[in-house]
Each structure stands twice: as structure tokens, then as C-alpha cells.
C-alpha atoms as a PDB file:
ATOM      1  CA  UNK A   1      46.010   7.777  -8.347  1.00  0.00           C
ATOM      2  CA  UNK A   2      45.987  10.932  -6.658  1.00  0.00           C
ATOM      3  CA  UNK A   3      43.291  12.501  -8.646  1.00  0.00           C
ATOM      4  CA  UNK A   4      41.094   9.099  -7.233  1.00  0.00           C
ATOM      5  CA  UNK A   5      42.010   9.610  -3.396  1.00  0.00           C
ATOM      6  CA  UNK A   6      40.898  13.370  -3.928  1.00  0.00           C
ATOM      7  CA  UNK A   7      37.566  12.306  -5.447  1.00  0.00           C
ATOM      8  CA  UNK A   8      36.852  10.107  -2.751  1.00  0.00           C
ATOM      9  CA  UNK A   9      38.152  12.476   0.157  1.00  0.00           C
ATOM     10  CA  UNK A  10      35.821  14.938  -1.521  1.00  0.00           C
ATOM     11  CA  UNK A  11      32.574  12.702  -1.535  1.00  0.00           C
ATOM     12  CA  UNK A  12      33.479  11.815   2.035  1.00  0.00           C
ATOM     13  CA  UNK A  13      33.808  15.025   2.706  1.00  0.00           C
ATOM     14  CA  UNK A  14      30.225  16.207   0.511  1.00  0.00           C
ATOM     15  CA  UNK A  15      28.553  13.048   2.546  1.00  0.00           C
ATOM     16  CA  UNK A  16      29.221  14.230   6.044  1.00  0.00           C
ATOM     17  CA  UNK A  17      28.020  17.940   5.519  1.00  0.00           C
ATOM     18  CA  UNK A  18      24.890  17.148   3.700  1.00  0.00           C
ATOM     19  CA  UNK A  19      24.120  14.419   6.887  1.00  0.00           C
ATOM     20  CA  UNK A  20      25.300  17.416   9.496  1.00  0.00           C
ATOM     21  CA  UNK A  21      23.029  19.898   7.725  1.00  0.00           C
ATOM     22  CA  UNK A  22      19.994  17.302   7.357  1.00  0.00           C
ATOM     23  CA  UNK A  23      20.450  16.365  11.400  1.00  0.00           C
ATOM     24  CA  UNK A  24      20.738  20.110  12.043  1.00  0.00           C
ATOM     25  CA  UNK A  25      17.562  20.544  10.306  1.00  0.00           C
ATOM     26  CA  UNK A  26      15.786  17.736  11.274  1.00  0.00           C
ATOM     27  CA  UNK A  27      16.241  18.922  15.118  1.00  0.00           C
ATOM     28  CA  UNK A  28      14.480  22.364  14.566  1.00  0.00           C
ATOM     29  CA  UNK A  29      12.047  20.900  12.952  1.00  0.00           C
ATOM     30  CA  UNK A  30      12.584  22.389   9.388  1.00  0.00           C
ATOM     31  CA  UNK A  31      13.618  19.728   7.829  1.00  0.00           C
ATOM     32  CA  UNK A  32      10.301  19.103   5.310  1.00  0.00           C
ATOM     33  CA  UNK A  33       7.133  17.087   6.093  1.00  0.00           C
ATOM     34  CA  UNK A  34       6.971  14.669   8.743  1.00  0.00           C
ATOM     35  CA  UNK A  35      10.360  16.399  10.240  1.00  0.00           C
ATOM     36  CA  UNK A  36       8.449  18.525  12.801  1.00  0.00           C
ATOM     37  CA  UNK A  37       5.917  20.425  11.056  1.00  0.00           C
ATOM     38  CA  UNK A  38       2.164  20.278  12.065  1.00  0.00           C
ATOM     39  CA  UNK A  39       0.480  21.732  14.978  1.00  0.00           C
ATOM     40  CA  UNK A  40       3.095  22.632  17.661  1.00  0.00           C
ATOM     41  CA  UNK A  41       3.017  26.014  19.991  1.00  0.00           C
ATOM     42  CA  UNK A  42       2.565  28.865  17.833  1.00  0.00           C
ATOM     43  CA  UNK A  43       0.748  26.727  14.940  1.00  0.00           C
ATOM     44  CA  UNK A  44      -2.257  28.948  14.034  1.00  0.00           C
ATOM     45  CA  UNK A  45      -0.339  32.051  14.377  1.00  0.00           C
ATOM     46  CA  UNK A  46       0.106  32.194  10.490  1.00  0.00           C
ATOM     47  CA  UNK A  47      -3.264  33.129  11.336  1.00  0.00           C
ATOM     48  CA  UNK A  48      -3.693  36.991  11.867  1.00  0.00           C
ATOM     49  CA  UNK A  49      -5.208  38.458  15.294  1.00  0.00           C
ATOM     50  CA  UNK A  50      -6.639  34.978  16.854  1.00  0.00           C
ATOM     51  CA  UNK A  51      -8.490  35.570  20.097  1.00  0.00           C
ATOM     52  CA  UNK A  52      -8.030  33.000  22.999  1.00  0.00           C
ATOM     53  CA  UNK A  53     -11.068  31.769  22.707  1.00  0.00           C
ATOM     54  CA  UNK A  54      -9.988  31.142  19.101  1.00  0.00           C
ATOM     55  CA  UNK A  55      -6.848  29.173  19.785  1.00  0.00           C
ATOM     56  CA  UNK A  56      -8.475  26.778  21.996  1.00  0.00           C
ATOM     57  CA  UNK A  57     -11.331  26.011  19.172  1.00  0.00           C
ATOM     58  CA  UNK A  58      -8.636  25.722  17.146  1.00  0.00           C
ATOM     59  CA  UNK A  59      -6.486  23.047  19.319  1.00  0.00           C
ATOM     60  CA  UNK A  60      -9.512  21.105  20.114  1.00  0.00           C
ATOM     61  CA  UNK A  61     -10.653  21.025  16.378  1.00  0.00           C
ATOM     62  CA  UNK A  62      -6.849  19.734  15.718  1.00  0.00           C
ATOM     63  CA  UNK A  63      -6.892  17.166  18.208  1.00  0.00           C
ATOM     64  CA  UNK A  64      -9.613  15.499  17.418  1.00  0.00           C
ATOM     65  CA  UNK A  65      -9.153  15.509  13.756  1.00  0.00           C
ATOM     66  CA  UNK A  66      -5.209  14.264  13.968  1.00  0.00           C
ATOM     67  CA  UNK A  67      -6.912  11.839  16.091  1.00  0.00           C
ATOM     68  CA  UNK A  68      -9.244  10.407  13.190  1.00  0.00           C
ATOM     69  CA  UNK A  69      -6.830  11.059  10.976  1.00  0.00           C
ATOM     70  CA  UNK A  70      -4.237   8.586  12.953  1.00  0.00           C
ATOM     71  CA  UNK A  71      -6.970   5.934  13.016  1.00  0.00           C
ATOM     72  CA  UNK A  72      -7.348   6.982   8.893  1.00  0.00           C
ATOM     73  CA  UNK A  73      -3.549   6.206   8.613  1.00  0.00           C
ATOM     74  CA  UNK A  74      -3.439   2.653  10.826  1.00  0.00           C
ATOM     75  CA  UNK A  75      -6.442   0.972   8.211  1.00  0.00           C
ATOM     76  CA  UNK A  76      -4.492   2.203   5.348  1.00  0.00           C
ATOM     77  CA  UNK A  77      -1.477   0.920   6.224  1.00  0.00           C
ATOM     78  CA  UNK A  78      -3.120  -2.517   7.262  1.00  0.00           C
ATOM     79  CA  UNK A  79      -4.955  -2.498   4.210  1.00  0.00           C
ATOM     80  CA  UNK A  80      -2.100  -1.550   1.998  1.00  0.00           C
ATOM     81  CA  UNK A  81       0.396  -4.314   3.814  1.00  0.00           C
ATOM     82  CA  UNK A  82      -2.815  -6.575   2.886  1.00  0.00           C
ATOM     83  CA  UNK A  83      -2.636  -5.701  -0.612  1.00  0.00           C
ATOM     84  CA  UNK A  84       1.237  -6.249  -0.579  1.00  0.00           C
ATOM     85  CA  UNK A  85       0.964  -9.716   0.127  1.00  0.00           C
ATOM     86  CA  UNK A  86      -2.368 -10.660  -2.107  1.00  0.00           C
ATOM     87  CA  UNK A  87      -0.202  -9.119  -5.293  1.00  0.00           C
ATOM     88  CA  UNK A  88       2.910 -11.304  -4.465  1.00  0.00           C
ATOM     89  CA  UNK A  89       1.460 -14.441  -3.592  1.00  0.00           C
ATOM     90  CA  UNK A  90       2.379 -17.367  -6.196  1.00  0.00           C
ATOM     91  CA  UNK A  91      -0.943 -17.466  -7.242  1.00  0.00           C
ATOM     92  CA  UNK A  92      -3.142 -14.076  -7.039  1.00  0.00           C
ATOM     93  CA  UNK A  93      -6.133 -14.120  -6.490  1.00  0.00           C
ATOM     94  CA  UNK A  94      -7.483 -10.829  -8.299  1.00  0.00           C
ATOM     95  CA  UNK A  95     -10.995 -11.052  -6.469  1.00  0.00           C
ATOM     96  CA  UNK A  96      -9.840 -10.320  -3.284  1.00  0.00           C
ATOM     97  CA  UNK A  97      -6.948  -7.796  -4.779  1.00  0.00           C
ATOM     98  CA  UNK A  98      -9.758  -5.858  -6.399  1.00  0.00           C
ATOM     99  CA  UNK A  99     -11.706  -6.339  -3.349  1.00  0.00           C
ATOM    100  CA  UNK A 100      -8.994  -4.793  -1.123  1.00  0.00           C
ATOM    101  CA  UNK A 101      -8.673  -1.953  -3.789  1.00  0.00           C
ATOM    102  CA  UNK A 102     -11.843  -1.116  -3.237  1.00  0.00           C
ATOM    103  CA  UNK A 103     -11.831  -0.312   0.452  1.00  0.00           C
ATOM    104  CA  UNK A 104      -8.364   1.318   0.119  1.00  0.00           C
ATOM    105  CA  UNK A 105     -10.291   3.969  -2.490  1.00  0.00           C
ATOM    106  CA  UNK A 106     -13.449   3.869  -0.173  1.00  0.00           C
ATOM    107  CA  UNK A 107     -11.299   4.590   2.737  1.00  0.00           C
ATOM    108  CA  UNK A 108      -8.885   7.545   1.034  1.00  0.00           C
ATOM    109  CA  UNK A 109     -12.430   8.749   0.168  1.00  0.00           C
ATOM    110  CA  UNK A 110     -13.898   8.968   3.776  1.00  0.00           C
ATOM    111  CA  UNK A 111     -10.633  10.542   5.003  1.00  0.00           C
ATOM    112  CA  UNK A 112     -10.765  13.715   2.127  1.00  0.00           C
ATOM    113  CA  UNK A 113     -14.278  13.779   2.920  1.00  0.00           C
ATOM    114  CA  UNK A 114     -13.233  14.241   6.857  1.00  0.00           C
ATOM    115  CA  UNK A 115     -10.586  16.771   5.947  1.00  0.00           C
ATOM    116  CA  UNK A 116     -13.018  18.705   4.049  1.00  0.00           C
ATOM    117  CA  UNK A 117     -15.342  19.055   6.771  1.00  0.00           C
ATOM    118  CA  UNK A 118     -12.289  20.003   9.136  1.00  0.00           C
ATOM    119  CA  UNK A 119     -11.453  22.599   6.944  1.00  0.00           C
ATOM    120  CA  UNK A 120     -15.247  24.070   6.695  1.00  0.00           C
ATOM    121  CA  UNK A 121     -15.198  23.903  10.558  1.00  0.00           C
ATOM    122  CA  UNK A 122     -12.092  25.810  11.445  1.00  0.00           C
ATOM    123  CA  UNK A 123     -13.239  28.341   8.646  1.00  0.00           C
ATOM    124  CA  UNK A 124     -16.526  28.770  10.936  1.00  0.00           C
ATOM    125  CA  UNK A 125     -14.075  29.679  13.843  1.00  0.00           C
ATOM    126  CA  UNK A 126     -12.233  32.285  11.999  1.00  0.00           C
ATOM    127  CA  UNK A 127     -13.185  36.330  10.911  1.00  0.00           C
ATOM    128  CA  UNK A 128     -14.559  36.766   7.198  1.00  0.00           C
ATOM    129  CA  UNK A 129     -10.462  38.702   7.141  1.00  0.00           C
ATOM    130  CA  UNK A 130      -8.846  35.452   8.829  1.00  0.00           C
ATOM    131  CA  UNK A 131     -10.577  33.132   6.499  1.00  0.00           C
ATOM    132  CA  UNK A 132      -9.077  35.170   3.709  1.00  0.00           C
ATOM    133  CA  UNK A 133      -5.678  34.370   4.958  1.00  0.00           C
ATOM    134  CA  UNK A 134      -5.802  30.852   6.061  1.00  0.00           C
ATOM    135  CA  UNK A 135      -7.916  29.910   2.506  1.00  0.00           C
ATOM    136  CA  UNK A 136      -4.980  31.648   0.790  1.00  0.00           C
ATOM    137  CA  UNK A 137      -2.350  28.878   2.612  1.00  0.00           C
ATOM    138  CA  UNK A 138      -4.956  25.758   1.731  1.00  0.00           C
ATOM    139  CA  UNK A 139      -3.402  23.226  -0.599  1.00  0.00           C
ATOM    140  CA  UNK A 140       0.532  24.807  -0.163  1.00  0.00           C
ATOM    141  CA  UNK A 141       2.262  21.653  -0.314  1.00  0.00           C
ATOM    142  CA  UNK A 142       0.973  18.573   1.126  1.00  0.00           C
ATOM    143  CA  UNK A 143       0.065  18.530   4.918  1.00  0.00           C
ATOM    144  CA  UNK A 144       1.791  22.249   5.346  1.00  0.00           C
ATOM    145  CA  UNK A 145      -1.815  24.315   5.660  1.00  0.00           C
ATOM    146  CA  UNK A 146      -2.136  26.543   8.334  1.00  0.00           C
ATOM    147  CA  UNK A 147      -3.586  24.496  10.560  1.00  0.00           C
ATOM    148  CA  UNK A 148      -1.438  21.186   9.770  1.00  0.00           C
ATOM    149  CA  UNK A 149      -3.969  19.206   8.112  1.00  0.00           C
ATOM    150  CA  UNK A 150      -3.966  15.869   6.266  1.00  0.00           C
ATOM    151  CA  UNK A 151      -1.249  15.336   9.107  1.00  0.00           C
ATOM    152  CA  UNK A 152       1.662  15.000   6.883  1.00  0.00           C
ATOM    153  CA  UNK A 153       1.285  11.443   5.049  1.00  0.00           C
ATOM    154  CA  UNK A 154      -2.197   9.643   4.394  1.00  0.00           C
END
């Protein structure tokens, strides 16, 4: 009986420091993706030696393309919610499943399309030496390059 109580104070216990470590985390933004990583202040400075005139390229490149990418992220979500209830309706209709399918694939393929091209452009802003760094941090984990792009989920 004892040996029970101790295993549950203990889980209790476990429980309440993982949640105070993840809130903790979660509030200085280290927490993993989509817990406050991206572009904030100080986002291209994994980027060595940027001029001024460099960081505001930069922030207008990133606005814009967060911007498309947002609009990227609405139509997949509709069209995925779409898909959702074609599949579990009593009687599918696989024509318009496949056809839905389709512009889910066409759409993933304009957004990497548009991320590629945001990449090429901020690599026009940068020095042949701070291309070399921010090419090296390309593809580290997903949404976590240097300049924050794919914008976490999409």
C-alpha cells in the first residue's frame, strides 16, 4: 500500500516539474518549433557582420514571405479539413478525394517552390562569406534556418 501512494506521489510529483519546465521554456521562447522561434529582434544575427542596409532587406524579404507563407498555410488547412470530411463520409466519393489530393500536392508544390526562391533572394542580399554561413544552417531542422523560413509548420 505504501509502496502505491509513493508511486503515485512520485508521478505527481514527475508531472508538475516536467509542466513547470515546459511553461518556463515555452515563455523564453525555447521551447522547440512554433514555441517562439522565427524571425524576432536579433533573427539574422546568426548571420556574421550584416550591414543596416542588410537587416532591413532582410526584414522586408521576411515579411513578405511569412506573409505568403500564412496565406500557403490557411488553403492547406481548408483543403486538408476538406479532405477530412470527403474520406469519412458514409459513402466516399474517391473522385473528388483524389481531386482534393491533387491540389493539396499542387499547392505543397507552389509553396517549396516559393521558399526556394526566398532562399535564392536573401542569398543575393548576403557577402559570398555570409552566404557560406547561412547555406551551412539551411535544412537544420524544420523551419529553424537562419532566417526562419518555411515558418514553422506548412
Amino acid at each position: 500500500m505504501k509502496t502505491n501512494k509513493f508511486r503515485l506521489l512520485a508521478t505527481i510529483i514527475a508531472a508538475l516539474l516536467i509542466s513547470i519546465n515546459t511553461n518556463v521554456l515555452a515563455q523564453r521562447g525555447q521551447g522547440g518549433p512554433g514555441m517562439g522561434q522565427g524571425m524576432g529582434q536579433g533573427s539574422c544575427m546568426n548571420i556574421p557582420d550584416l550591414t543596416d542596409a542588410q537587416k532591413t532587406s532582410l526584414d522586408k524579404l521576411r515579411a513578405s514571405h511569412q506573409k505568403e507563407m500564412l496565406q500557403f498555410r490557411n488553403e492547406m488547412g481548408e483543403l486538408k479539413a476538406k479532405l477530412q470530411t470527403l474520406r469519412t463520409a458514409e459513402s466516399p466519393n474517391m473522385t473528388e478525394i483524389n481531386a482534393t489530393v491533387d491540389k493539396i500536392t499542387a499547392l505543397k508544390n507552389k509553396q517549396m517552390k516559393s521558399k526556394e526562391s526566398h532562399t535564392q533572394e536573401v542569398r543575393k542580399v548576403l557577402t559570398p562569406e555570409q552566404r557560406v554561413q547561412f547555406d551551412l544552417h539551411q535544412g537544420k531542422g524544420k523551419g529553424k534556418g537562419m532566417m526562419g523560413q518555411g515558418g514553422g509548420r506548412g
